[in-house]
Protein backbone atom coordinates (compact mmCIF):
# COMPACT_ATOMS: atom_id res chain seq x y z
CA UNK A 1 76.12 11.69 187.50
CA UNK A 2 75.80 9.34 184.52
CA UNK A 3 75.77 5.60 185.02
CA UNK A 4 78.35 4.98 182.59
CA UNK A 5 80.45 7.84 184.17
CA UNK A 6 80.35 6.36 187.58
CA UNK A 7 81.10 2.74 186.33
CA UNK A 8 84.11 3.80 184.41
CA UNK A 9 85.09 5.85 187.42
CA UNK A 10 84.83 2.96 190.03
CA UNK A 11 86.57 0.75 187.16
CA UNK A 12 89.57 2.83 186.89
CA UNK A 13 90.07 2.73 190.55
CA UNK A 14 89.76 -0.45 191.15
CA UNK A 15 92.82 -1.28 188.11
CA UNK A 16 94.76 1.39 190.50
CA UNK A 17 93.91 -0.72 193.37
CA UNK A 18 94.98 -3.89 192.16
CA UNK A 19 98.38 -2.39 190.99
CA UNK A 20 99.09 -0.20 194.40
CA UNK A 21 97.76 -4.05 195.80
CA UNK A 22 100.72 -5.99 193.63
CA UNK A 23 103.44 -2.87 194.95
CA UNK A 24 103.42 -4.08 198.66
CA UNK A 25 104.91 -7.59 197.92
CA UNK A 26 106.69 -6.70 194.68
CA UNK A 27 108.36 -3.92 196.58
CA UNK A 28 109.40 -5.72 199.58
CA UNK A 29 111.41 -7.59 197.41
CA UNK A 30 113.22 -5.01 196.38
CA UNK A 31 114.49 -3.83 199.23
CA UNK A 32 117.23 -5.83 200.44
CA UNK A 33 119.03 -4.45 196.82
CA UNK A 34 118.02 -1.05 197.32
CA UNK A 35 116.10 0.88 200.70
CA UNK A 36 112.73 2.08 200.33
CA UNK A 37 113.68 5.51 200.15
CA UNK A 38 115.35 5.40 196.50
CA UNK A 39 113.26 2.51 195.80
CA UNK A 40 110.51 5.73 195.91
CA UNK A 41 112.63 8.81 194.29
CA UNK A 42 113.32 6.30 191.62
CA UNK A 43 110.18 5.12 191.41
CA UNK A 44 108.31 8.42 190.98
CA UNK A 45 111.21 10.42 189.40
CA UNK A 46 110.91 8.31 186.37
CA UNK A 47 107.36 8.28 186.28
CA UNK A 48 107.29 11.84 186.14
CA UNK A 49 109.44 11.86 183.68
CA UNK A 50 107.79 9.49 181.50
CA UNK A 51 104.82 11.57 181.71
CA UNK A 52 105.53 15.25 181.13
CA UNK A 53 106.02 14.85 177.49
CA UNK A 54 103.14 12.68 178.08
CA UNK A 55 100.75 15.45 178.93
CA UNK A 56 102.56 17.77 176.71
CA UNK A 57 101.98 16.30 173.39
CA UNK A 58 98.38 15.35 174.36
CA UNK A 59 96.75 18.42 175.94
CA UNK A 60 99.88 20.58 175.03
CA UNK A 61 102.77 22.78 176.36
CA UNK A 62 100.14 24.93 178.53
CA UNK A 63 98.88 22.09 180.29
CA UNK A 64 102.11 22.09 182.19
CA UNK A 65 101.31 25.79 183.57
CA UNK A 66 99.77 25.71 186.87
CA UNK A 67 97.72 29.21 186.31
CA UNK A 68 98.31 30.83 190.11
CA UNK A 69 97.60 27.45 191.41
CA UNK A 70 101.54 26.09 192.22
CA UNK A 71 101.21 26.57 195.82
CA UNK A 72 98.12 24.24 196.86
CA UNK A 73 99.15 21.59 193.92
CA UNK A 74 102.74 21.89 195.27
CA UNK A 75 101.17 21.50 198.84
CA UNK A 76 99.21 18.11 197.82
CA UNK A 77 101.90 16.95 195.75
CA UNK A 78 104.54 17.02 198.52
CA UNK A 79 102.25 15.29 200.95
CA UNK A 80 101.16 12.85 198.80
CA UNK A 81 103.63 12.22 196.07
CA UNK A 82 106.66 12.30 198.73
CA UNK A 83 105.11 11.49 202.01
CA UNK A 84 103.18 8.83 201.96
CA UNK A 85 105.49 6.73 199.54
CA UNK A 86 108.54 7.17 201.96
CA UNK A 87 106.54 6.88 205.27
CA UNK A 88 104.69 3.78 203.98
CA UNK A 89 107.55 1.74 202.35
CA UNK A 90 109.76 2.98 205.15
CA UNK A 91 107.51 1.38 207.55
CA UNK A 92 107.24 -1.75 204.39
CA UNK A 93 111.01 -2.07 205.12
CA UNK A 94 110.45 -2.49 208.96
CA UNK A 95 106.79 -4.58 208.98
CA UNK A 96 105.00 -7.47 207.12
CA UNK A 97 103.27 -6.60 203.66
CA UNK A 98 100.03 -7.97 205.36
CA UNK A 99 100.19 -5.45 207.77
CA UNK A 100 100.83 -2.71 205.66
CA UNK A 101 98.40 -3.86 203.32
CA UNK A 102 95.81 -3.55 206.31
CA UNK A 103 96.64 -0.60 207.98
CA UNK A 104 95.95 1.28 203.99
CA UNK A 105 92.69 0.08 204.07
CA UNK A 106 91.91 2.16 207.10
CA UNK A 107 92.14 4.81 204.53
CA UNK A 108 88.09 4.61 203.84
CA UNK A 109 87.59 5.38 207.51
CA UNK A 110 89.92 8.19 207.61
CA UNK A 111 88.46 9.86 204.61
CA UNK A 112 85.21 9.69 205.93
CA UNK A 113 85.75 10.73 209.56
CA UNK A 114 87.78 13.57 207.30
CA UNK A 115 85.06 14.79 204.94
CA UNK A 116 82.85 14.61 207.77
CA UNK A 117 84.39 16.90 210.02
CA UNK A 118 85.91 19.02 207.92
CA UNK A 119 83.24 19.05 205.53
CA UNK A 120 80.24 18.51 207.50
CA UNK A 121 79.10 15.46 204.74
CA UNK A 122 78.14 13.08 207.12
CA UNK A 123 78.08 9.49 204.86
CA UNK A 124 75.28 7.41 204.36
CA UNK A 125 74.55 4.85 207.17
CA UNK A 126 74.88 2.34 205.04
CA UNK A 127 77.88 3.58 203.18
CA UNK A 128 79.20 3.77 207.09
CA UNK A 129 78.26 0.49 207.39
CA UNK A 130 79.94 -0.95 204.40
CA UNK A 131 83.08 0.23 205.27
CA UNK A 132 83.07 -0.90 208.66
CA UNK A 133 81.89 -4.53 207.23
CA UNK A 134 84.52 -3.94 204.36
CA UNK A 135 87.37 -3.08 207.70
CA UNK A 136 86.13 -6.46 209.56
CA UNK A 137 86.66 -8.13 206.62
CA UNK A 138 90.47 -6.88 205.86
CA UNK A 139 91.17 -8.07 209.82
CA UNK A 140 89.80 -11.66 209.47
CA UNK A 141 91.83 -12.11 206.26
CA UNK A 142 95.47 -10.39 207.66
CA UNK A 143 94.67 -11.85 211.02
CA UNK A 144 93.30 -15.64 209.99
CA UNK A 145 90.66 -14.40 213.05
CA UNK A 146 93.29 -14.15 215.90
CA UNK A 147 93.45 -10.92 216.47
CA UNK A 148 96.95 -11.56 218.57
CA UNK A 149 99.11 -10.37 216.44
CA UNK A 150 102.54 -10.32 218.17
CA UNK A 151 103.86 -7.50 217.15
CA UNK A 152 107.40 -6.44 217.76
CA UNK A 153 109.15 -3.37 218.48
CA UNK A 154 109.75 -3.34 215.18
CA UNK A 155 106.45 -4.05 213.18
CA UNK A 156 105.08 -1.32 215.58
CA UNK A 157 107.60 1.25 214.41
CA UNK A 158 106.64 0.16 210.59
CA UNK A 159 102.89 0.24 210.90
CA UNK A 160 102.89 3.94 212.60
CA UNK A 161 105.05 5.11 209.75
CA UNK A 162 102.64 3.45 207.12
CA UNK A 163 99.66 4.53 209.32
CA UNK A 164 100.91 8.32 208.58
CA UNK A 165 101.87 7.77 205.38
CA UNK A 166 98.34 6.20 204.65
CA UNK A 167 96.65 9.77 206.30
CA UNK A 168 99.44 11.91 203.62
CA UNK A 169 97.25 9.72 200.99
CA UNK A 170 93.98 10.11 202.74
CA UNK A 171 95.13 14.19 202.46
CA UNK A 172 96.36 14.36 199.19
CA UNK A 173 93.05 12.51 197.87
CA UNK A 174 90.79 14.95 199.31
CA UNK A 175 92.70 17.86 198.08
CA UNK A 176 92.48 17.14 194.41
CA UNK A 177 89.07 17.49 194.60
CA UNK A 178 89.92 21.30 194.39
CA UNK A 179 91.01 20.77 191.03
CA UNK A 180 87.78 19.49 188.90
CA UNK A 181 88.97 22.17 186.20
CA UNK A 182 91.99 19.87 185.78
CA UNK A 183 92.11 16.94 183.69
CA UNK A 184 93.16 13.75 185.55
CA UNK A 185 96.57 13.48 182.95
CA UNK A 186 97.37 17.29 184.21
CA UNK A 187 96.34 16.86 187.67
CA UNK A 188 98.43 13.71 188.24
CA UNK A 189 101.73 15.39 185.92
CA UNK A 190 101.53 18.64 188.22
CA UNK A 191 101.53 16.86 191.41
CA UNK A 192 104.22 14.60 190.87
CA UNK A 193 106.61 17.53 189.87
CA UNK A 194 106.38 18.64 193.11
CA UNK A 195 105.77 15.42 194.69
CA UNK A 196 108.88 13.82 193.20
CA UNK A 197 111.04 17.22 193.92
CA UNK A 198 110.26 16.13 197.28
CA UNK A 199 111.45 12.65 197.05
CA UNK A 200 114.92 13.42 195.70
CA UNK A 201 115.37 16.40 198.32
CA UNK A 202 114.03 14.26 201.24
CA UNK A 203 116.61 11.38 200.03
CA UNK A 204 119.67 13.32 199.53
CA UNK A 205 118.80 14.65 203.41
CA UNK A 206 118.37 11.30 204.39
CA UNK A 207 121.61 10.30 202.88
CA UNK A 208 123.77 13.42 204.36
CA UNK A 209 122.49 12.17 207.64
CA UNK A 210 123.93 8.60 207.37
CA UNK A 211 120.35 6.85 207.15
CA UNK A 212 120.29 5.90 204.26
CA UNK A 213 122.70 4.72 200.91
CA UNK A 214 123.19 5.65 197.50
CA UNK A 215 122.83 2.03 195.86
CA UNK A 216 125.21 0.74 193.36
CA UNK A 217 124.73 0.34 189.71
CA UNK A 218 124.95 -3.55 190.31
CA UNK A 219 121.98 -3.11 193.20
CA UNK A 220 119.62 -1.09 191.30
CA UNK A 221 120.07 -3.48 188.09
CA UNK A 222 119.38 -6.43 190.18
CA UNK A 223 115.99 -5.46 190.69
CA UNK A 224 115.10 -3.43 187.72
CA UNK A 225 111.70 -5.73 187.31
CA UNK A 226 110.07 -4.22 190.40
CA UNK A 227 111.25 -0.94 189.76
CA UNK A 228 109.69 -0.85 186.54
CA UNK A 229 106.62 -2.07 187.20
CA UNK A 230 106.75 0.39 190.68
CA UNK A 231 107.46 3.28 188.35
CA UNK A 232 104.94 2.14 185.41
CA UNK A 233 102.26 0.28 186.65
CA UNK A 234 102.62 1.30 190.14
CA UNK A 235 103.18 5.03 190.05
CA UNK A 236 102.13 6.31 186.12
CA UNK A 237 99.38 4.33 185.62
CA UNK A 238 98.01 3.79 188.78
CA UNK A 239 97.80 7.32 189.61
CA UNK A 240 96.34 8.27 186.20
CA UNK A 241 93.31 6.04 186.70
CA UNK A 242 93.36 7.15 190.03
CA UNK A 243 92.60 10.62 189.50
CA UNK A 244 90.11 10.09 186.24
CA UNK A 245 88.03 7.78 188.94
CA UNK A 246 87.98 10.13 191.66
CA UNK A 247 87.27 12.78 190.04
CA UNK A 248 84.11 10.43 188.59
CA UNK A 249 83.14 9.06 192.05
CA UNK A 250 83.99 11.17 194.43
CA UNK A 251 87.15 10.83 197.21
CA UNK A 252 84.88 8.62 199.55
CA UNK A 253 83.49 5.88 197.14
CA UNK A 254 87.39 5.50 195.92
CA UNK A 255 88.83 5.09 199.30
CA UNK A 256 86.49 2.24 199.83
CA UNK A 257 87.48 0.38 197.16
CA UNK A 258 90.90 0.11 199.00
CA UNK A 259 89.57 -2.18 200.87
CA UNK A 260 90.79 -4.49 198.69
CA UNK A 261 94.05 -4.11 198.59
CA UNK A 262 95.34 -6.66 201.95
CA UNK A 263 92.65 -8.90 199.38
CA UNK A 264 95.21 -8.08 196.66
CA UNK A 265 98.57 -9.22 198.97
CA UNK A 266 96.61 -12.42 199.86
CA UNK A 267 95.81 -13.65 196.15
CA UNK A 268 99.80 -13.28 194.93
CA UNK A 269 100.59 -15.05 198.33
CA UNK A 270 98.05 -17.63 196.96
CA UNK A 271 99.55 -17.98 193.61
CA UNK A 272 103.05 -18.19 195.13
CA UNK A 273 102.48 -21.78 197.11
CA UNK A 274 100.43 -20.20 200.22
CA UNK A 275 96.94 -21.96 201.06
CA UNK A 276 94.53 -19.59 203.58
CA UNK A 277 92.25 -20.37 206.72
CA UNK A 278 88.31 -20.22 206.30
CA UNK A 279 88.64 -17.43 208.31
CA UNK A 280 90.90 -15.90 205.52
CA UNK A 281 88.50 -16.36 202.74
CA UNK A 282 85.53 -15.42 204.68
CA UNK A 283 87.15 -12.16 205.32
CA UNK A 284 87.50 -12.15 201.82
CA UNK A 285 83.82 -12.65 201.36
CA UNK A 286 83.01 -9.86 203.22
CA UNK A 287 85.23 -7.41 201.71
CA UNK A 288 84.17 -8.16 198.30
CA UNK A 289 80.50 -8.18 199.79
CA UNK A 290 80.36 -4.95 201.10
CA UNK A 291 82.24 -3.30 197.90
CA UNK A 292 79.06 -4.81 195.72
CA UNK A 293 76.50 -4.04 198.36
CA UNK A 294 77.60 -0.08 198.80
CA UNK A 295 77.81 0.08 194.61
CA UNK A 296 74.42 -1.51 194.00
CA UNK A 297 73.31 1.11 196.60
CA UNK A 298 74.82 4.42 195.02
CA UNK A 299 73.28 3.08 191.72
CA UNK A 300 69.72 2.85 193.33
CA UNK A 301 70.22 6.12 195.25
CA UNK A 302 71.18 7.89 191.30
CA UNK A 303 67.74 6.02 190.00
CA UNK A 304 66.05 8.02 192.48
CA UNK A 305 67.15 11.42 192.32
CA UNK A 306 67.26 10.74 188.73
CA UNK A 307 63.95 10.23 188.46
CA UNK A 308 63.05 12.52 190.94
């Protein structure tokens, strides 16, 4: 793999990162207007919209053919593009942004453990390690270093549902590796068709079952900020960049850059009024640490089989 290649790769997930970062508190907000579950359909049904004629008029009309391949794009799409939004802003809606924001970064862990089993690619120790460092990091900043959390009934129902919905991610990242043939532009276009299929059916169930609303005009108005940046920045361009670095560094490497996402929560908490513990910003430290340390370390490991 090219230097350049991977450093554009790890660039363009960490600009996803830092917008799926901004969603958690941005989309909180949000809710008490409109419930996570059309906060998502919306959210993802106009970003698909927005980019099918997208992908149309840049790679053309046959990029939106799937070629025999519907059924395991429609398979990550649903689990991806539909479940994990709903499970993890359901469990948003019940739970503290910090907690969601630290329960995602066990995402690294899962992949690995995934990829490992499944796969039989054991990581690097020291990749192992980083994430592990990166993880004990992400606690001392959500935590402030007391680990007591006091968790209610609640918060406990909220962080299972985002700890699934962070596992749909963990599964839909791994699958598009399947699709190298793809461009990242068609890749991301034919799993949100599916994905955001989902997303309307699943709401209009939810709905005929009495859990949740159809939000007025008024409601959805009142919050059309978040939702636009949720369907533009969060959903369109996120995944976009998503996919093109992925598919330049591999599912691992861009799991472990999620890491900083709780980093992400903390920094608009900062800019809003709130001041941190040293325990906080050595978390932070260590984080940020470990992402550098485990980079500098893939670059030295390309030197050598380069030159080898």
């Amino acid at each position: 793999m090219q230097p350049s290649k991977f450093a554009t790769g790890l660039l363009f997930v960490l600009l996803a990162v830092i917008a799926w970062g901004a969603q958690f508190p941005i989309a909180k907000s949000a809710f008490p207007a409109v419930d996570p579950f059309h906060v998502s359909a919306i959210r993802y049904g106009v970003a698909t919209l927005l980019l099918i004629p997208i992908v149309a008029a840049i790679e053309g009309p046959a990029a939106l053919r799937y070629y025999g391949r519907v059924r395991p794009a429609a398979t990550i799409g649903v689990i991806g593009m539909a479940g994990s939004p709903m499970l993890v802003f359901a469990g948003l809606g019940l739970t503290r942004a910090e907690h969601a924001a630290i329960i995602v970064s066990l995402q690294p862990s899962m992949t690995a453990i995934a990829d490992w089993w499944l796969r039989g690619r054991r990581p690097a120790p020291f990749t192992l390690g980083c994430i592990a460092t990166a993880f004990a990091g992400v606690v001392l900043v959500v935590t402030r270093g007391n680990p007591a959390l006091g968790l209610s009934a609640r918060e406990i129902a909220g962080d299972l549902l985002v700890l699934v919905g962070a596992a749909c991610w963990v599964v839909y990242t791994m699958g598009t590796e399947r699709f190298r043939g793809w461009s990242a532009l068609k890749l991301t276009v034919l799993t949100l068709i599916p994905g955001s299929l989902g997303l309307v059916a699943g709401t209009a169930l939810l709905v005929a079952l009495g859990l949740s609303h159809v939000p007025s005009p008024a409601a959805v108005a009142s919050v059309a900020p978040q939702l636009a940046f949720l369907a533009l920045a969060g959903v369109a361009a996120a995944m976009l960049m998503w996919n093109a670095g992925t598919q330049r560094i591999g599912a691992l490497n861009a799991m472990l850059m999620q890491n900083l996402m709780p980093v992400i929560v903390f920094a608009i908490q900062f800019a809003q009024g709130q001041r941190f513990e040293p325990a906080e910003l050595l978390g932070a430290g260590l984080v940020i640490g470990a992402l550098i340390a485990n980079n500098l370390y893939l670059r030295a490991k390309h030197r050598v089989r380069a030159s080898g």
